[in-house]
Each structure stands twice: as C-alpha cells, then as structure tokens.
PDB file of N, CA and C in Angstrom:
ATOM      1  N   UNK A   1       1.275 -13.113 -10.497  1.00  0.00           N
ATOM      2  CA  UNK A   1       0.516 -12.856 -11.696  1.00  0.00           C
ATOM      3  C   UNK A   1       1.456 -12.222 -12.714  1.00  0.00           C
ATOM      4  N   UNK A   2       1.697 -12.478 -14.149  1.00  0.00           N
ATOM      5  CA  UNK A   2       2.303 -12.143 -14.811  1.00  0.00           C
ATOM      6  C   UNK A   2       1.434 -11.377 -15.819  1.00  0.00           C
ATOM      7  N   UNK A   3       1.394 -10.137 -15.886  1.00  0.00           N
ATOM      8  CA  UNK A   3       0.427  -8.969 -16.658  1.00  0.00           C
ATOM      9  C   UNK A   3       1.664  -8.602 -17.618  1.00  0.00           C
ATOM     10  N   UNK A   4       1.152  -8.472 -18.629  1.00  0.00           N
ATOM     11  CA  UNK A   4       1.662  -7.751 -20.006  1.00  0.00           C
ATOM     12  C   UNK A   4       1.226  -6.546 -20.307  1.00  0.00           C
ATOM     13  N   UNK A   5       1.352  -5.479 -20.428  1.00  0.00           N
ATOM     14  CA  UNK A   5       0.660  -4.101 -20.798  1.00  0.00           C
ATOM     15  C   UNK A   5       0.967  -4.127 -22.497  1.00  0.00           C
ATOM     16  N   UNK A   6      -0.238  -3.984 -23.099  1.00  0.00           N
ATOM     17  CA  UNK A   6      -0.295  -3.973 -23.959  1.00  0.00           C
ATOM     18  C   UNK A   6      -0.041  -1.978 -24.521  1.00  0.00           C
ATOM     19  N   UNK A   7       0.408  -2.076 -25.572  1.00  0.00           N
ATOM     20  CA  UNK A   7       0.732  -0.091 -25.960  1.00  0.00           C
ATOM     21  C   UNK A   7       0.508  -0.339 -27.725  1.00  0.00           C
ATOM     22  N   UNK A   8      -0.438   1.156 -27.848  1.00  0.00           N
ATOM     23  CA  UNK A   8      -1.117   1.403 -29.146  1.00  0.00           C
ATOM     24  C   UNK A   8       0.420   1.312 -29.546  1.00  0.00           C
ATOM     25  N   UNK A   9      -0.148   1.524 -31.055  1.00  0.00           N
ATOM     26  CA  UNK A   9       1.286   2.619 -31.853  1.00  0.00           C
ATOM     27  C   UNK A   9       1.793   3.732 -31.790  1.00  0.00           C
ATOM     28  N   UNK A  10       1.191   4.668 -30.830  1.00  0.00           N
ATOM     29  CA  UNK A  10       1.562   5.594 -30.214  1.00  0.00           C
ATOM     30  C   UNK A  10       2.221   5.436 -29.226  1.00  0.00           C
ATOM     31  N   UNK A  11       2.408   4.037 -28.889  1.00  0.00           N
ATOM     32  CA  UNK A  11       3.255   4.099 -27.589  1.00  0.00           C
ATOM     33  C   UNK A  11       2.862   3.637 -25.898  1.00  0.00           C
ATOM     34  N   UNK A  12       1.659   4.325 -26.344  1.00  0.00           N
ATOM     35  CA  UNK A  12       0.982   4.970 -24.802  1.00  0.00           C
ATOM     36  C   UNK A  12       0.300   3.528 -24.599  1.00  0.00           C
ATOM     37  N   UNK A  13       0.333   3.153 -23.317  1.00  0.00           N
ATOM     38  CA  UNK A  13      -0.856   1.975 -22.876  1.00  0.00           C
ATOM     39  C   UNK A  13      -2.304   1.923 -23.301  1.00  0.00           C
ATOM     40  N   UNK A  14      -2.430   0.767 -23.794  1.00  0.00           N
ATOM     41  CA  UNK A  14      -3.773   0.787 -24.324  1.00  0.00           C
ATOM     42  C   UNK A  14      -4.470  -0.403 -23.629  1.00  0.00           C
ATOM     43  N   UNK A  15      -4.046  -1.456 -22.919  1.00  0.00           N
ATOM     44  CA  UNK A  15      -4.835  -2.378 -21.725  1.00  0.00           C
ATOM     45  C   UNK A  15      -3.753  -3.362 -21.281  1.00  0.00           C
ATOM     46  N   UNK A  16      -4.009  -4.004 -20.555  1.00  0.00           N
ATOM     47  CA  UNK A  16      -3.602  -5.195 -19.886  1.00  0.00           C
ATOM     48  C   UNK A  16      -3.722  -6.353 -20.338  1.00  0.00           C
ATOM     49  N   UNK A  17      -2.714  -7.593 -20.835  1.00  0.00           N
ATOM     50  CA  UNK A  17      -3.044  -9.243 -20.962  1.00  0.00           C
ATOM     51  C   UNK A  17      -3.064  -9.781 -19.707  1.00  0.00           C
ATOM     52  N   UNK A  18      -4.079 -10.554 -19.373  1.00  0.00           N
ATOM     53  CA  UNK A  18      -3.926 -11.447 -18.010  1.00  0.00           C
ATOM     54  C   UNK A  18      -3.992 -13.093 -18.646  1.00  0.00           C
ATOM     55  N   UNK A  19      -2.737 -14.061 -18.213  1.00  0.00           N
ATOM     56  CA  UNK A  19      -2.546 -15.022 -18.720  1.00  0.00           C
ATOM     57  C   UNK A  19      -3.756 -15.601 -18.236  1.00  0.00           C
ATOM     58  N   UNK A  20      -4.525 -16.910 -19.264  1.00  0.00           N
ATOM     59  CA  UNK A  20      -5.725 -17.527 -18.650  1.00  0.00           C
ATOM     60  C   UNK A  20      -5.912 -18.211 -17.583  1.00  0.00           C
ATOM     61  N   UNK A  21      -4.633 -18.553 -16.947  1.00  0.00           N
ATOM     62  CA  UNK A  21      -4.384 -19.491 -15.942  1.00  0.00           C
ATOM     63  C   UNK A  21      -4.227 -18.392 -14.530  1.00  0.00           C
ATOM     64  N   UNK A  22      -4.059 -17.120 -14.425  1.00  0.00           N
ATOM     65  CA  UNK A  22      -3.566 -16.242 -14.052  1.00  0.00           C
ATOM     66  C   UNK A  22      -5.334 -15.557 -13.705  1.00  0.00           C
ATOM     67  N   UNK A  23      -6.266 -15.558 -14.803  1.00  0.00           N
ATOM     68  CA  UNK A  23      -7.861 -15.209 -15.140  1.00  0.00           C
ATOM     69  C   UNK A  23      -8.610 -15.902 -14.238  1.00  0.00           C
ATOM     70  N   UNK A  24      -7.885 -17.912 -14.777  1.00  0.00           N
ATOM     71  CA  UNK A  24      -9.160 -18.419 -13.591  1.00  0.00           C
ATOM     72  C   UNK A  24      -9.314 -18.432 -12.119  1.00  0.00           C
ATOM     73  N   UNK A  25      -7.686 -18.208 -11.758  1.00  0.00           N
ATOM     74  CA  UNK A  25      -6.872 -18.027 -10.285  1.00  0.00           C
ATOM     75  C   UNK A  25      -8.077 -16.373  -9.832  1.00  0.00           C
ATOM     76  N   UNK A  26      -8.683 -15.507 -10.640  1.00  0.00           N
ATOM     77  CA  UNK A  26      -9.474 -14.438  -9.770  1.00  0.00           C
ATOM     78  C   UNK A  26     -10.817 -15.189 -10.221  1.00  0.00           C
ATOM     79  N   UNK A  27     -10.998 -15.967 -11.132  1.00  0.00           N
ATOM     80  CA  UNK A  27     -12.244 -16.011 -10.817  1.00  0.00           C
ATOM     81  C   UNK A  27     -12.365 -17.470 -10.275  1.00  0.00           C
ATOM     82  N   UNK A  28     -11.839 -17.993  -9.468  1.00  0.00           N
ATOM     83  CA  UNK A  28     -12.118 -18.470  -8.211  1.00  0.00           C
ATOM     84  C   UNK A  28     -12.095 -18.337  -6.791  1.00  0.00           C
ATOM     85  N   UNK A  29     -11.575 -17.224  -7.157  1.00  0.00           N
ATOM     86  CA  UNK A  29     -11.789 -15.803  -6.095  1.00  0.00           C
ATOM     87  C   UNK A  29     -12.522 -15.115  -5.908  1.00  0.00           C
ATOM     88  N   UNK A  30     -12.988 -14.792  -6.939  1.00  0.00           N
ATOM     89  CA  UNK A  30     -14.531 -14.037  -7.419  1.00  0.00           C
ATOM     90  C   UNK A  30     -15.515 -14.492  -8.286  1.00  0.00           C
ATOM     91  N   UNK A  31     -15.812 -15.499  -7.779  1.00  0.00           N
ATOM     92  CA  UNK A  31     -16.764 -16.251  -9.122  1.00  0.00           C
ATOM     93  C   UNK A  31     -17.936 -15.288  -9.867  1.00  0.00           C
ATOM     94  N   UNK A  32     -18.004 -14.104  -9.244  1.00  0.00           N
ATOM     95  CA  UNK A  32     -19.184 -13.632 -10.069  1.00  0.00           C
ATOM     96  C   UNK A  32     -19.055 -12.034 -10.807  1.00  0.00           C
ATOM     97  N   UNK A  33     -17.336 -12.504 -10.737  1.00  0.00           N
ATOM     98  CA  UNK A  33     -16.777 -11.054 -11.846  1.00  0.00           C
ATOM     99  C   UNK A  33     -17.657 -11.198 -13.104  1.00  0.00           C
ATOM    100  N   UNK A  34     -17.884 -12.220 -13.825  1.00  0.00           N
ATOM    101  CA  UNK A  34     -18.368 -12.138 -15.149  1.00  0.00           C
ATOM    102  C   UNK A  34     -19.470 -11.557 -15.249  1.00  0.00           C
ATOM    103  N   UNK A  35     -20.389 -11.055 -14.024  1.00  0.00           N
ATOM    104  CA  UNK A  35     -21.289 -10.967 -13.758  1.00  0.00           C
ATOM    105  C   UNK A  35     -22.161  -9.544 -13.318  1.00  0.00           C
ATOM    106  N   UNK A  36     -20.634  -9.255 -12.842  1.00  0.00           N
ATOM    107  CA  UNK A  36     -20.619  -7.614 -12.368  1.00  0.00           C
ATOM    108  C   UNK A  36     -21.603  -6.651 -13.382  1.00  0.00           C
ATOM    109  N   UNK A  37     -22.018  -5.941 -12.675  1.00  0.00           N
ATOM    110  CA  UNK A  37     -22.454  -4.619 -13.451  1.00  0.00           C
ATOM    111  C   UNK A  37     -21.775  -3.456 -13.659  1.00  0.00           C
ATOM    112  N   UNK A  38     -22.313  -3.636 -15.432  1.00  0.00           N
ATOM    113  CA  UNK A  38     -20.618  -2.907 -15.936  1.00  0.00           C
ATOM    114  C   UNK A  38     -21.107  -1.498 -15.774  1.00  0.00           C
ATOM    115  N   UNK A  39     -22.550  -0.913 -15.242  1.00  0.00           N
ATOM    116  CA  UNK A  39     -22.291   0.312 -15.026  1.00  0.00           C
ATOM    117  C   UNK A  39     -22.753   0.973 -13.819  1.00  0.00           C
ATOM    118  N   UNK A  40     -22.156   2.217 -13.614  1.00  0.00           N
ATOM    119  CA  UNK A  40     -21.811   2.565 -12.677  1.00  0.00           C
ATOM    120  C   UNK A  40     -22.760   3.218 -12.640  1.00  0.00           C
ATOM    121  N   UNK A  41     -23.569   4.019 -10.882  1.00  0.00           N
ATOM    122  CA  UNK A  41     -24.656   4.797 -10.308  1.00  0.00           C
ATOM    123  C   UNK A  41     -24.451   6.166 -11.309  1.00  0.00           C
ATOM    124  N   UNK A  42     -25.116   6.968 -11.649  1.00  0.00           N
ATOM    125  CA  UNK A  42     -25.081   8.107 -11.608  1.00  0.00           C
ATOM    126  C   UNK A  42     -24.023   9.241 -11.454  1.00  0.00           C
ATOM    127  N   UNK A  43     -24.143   9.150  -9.736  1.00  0.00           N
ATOM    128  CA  UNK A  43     -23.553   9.984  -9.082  1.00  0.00           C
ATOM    129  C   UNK A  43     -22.112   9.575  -9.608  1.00  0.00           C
ATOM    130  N   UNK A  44     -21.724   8.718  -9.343  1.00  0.00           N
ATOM    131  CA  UNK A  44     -20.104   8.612  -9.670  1.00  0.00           C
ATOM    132  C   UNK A  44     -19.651   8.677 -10.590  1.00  0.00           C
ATOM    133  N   UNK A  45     -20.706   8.456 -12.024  1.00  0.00           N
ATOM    134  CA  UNK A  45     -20.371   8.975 -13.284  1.00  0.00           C
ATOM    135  C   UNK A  45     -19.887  10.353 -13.581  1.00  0.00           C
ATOM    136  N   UNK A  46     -20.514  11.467 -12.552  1.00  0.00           N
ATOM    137  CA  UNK A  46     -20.372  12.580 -12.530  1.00  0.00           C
ATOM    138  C   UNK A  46     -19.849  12.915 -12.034  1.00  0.00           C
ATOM    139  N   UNK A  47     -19.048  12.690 -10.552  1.00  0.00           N
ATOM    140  CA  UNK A  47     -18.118  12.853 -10.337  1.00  0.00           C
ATOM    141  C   UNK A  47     -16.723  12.177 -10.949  1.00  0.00           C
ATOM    142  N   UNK A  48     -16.661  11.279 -11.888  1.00  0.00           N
ATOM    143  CA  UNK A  48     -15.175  11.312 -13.140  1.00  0.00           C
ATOM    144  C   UNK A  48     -15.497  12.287 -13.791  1.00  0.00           C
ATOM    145  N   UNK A  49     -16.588  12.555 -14.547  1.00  0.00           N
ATOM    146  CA  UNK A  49     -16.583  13.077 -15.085  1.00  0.00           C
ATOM    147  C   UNK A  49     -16.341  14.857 -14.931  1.00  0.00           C
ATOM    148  N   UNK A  50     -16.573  15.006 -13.616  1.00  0.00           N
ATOM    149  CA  UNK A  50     -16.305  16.398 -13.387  1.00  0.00           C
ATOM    150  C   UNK A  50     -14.342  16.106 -12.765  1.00  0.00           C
ATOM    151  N   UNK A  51     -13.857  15.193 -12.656  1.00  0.00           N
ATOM    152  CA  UNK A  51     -12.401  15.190 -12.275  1.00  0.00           C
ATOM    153  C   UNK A  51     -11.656  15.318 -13.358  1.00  0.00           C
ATOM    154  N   UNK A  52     -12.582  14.536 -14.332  1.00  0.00           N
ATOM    155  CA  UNK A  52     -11.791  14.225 -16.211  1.00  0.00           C
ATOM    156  C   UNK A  52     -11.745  15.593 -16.316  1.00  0.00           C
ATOM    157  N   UNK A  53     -12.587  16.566 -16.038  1.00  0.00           N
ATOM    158  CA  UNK A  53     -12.725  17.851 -16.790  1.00  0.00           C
ATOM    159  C   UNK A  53     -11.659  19.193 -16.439  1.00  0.00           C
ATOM    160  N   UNK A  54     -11.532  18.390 -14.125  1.00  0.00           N
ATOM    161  CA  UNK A  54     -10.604  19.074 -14.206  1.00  0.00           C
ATOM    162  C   UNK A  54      -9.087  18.769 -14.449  1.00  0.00           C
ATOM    163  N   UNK A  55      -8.486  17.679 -14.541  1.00  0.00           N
ATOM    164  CA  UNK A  55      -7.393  17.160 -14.998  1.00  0.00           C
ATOM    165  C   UNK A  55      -7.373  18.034 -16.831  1.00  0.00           C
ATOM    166  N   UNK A  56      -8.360  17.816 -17.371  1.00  0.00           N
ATOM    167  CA  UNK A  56      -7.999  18.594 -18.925  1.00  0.00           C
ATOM    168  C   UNK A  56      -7.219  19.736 -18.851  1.00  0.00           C
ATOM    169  N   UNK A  57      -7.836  20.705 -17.828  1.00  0.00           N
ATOM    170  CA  UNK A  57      -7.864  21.811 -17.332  1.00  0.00           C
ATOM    171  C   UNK A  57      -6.603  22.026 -17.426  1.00  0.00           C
ATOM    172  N   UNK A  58      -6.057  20.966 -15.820  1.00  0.00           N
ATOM    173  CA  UNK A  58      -5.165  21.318 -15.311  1.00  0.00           C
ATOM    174  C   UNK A  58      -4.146  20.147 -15.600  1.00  0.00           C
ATOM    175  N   UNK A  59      -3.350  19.172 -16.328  1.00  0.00           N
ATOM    176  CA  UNK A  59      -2.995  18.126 -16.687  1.00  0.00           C
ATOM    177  C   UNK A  59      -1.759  18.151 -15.843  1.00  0.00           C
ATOM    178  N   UNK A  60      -0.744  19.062 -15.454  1.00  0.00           N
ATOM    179  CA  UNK A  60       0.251  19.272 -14.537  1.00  0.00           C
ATOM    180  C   UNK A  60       0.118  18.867 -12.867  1.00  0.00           C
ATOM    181  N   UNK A  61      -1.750  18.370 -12.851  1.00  0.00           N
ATOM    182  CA  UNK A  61      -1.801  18.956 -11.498  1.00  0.00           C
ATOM    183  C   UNK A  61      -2.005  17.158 -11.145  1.00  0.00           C
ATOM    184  N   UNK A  62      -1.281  16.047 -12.128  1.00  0.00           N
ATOM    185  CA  UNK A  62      -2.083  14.796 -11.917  1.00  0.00           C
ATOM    186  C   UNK A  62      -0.522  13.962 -12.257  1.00  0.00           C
ATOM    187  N   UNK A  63       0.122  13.419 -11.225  1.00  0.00           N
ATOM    188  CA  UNK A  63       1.308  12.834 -11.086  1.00  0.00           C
ATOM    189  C   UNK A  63       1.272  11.091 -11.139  1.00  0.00           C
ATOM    190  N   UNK A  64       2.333  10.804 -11.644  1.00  0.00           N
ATOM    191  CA  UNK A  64       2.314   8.896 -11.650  1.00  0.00           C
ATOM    192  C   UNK A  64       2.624   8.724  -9.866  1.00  0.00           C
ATOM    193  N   UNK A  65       2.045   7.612  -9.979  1.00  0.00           N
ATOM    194  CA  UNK A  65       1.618   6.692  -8.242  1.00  0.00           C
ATOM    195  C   UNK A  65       3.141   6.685  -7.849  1.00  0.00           C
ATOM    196  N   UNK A  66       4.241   6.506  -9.166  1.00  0.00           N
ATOM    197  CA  UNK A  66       5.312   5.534  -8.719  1.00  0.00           C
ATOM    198  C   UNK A  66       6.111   7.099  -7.684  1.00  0.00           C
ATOM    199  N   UNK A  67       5.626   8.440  -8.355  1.00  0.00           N
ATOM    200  CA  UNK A  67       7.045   9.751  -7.680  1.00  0.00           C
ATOM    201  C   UNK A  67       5.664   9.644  -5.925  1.00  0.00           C
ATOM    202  N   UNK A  68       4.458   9.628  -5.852  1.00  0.00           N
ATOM    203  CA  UNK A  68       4.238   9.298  -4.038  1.00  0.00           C
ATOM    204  C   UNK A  68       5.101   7.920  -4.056  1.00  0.00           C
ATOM    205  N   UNK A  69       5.014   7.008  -4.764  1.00  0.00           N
ATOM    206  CA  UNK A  69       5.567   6.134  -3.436  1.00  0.00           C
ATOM    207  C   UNK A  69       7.308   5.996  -3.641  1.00  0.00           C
ATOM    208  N   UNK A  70       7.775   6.981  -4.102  1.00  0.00           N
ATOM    209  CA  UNK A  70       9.236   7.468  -3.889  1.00  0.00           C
ATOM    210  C   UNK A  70       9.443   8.277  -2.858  1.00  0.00           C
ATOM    211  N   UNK A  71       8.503   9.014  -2.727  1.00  0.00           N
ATOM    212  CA  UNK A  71       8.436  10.031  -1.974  1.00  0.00           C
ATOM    213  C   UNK A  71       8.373   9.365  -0.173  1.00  0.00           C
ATOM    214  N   UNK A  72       7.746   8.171  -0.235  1.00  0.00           N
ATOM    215  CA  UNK A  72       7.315   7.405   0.636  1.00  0.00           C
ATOM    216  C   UNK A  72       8.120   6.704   0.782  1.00  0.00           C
ATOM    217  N   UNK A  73       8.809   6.508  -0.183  1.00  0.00           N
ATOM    218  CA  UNK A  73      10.492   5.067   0.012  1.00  0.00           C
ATOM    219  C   UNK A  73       9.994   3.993   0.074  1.00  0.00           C
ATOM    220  N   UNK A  74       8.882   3.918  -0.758  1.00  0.00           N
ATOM    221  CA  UNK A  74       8.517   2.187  -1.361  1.00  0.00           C
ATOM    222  C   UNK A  74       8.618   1.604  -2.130  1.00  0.00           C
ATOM    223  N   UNK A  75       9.700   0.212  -2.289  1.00  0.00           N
ATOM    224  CA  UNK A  75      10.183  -0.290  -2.911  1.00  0.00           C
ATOM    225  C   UNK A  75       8.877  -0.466  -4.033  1.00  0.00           C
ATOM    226  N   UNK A  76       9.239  -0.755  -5.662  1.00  0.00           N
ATOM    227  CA  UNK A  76       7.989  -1.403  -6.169  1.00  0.00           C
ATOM    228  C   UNK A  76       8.842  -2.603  -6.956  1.00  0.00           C
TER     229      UNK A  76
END
C-alpha cells in the first residue's frame, strides 16, 4: 500500500491519501467499511476523552510508537 501523509502548513500531519486502487483492495476486504458506524458507545467516548485530558496535563508522558519499537529492535 502506498500512503501519502498529508501535513497542514504548520507542518504537523493533518491525514492520510490512500491511492484508489490501494481503497478498493480494503474494500474487498471489507465490503461494509462504507457502512460502519461512525460513532462510537458512550463509554469509550469517555474514556478518550478522559486520556485526551490526561495527555494535556501531562504531554511528556506520551512517546512516538517508533522509540518502543527501538527499544524492542524492530526494524520499521
């Protein structure tokens, strides 16, 4: 799959391109992504939302995936 990360003008990531040919390859995998329900129970709303609150908090305390899987010695 060839993904493009798209970045505001700030720099920072702002979403993902998935080539269309790359799109129909999951949704013939998942024929009923289009379909999904885009929202989520309750409960799990509130629990991001109480993690979002503590990451604000604490923003030091929330590391990129890539320093564990260095840490782990996995190639990416």
């Amino acid at each position: 799959m060839r993904l493009q990360e798209i970045k505001g003008s700030d720099g920072k990531s702002a979403g993902v391109f998935i080539p269309q040919e790359d799109w129909f390859l999951i949704k013939s995998s998942y024929p009923d992504i289009d379909s999904l329900d885009k929202n989520i129970p309750e409960w799990q709303q509130k629990l991001l939302d109480e993690r979002r609150e503590a990451i604000a908090k604490n923003p030091t305390s929330v590391r990129p995936i890539s320093d564990l899987l260095q840490l782990l010695d996995f190639e990416m």
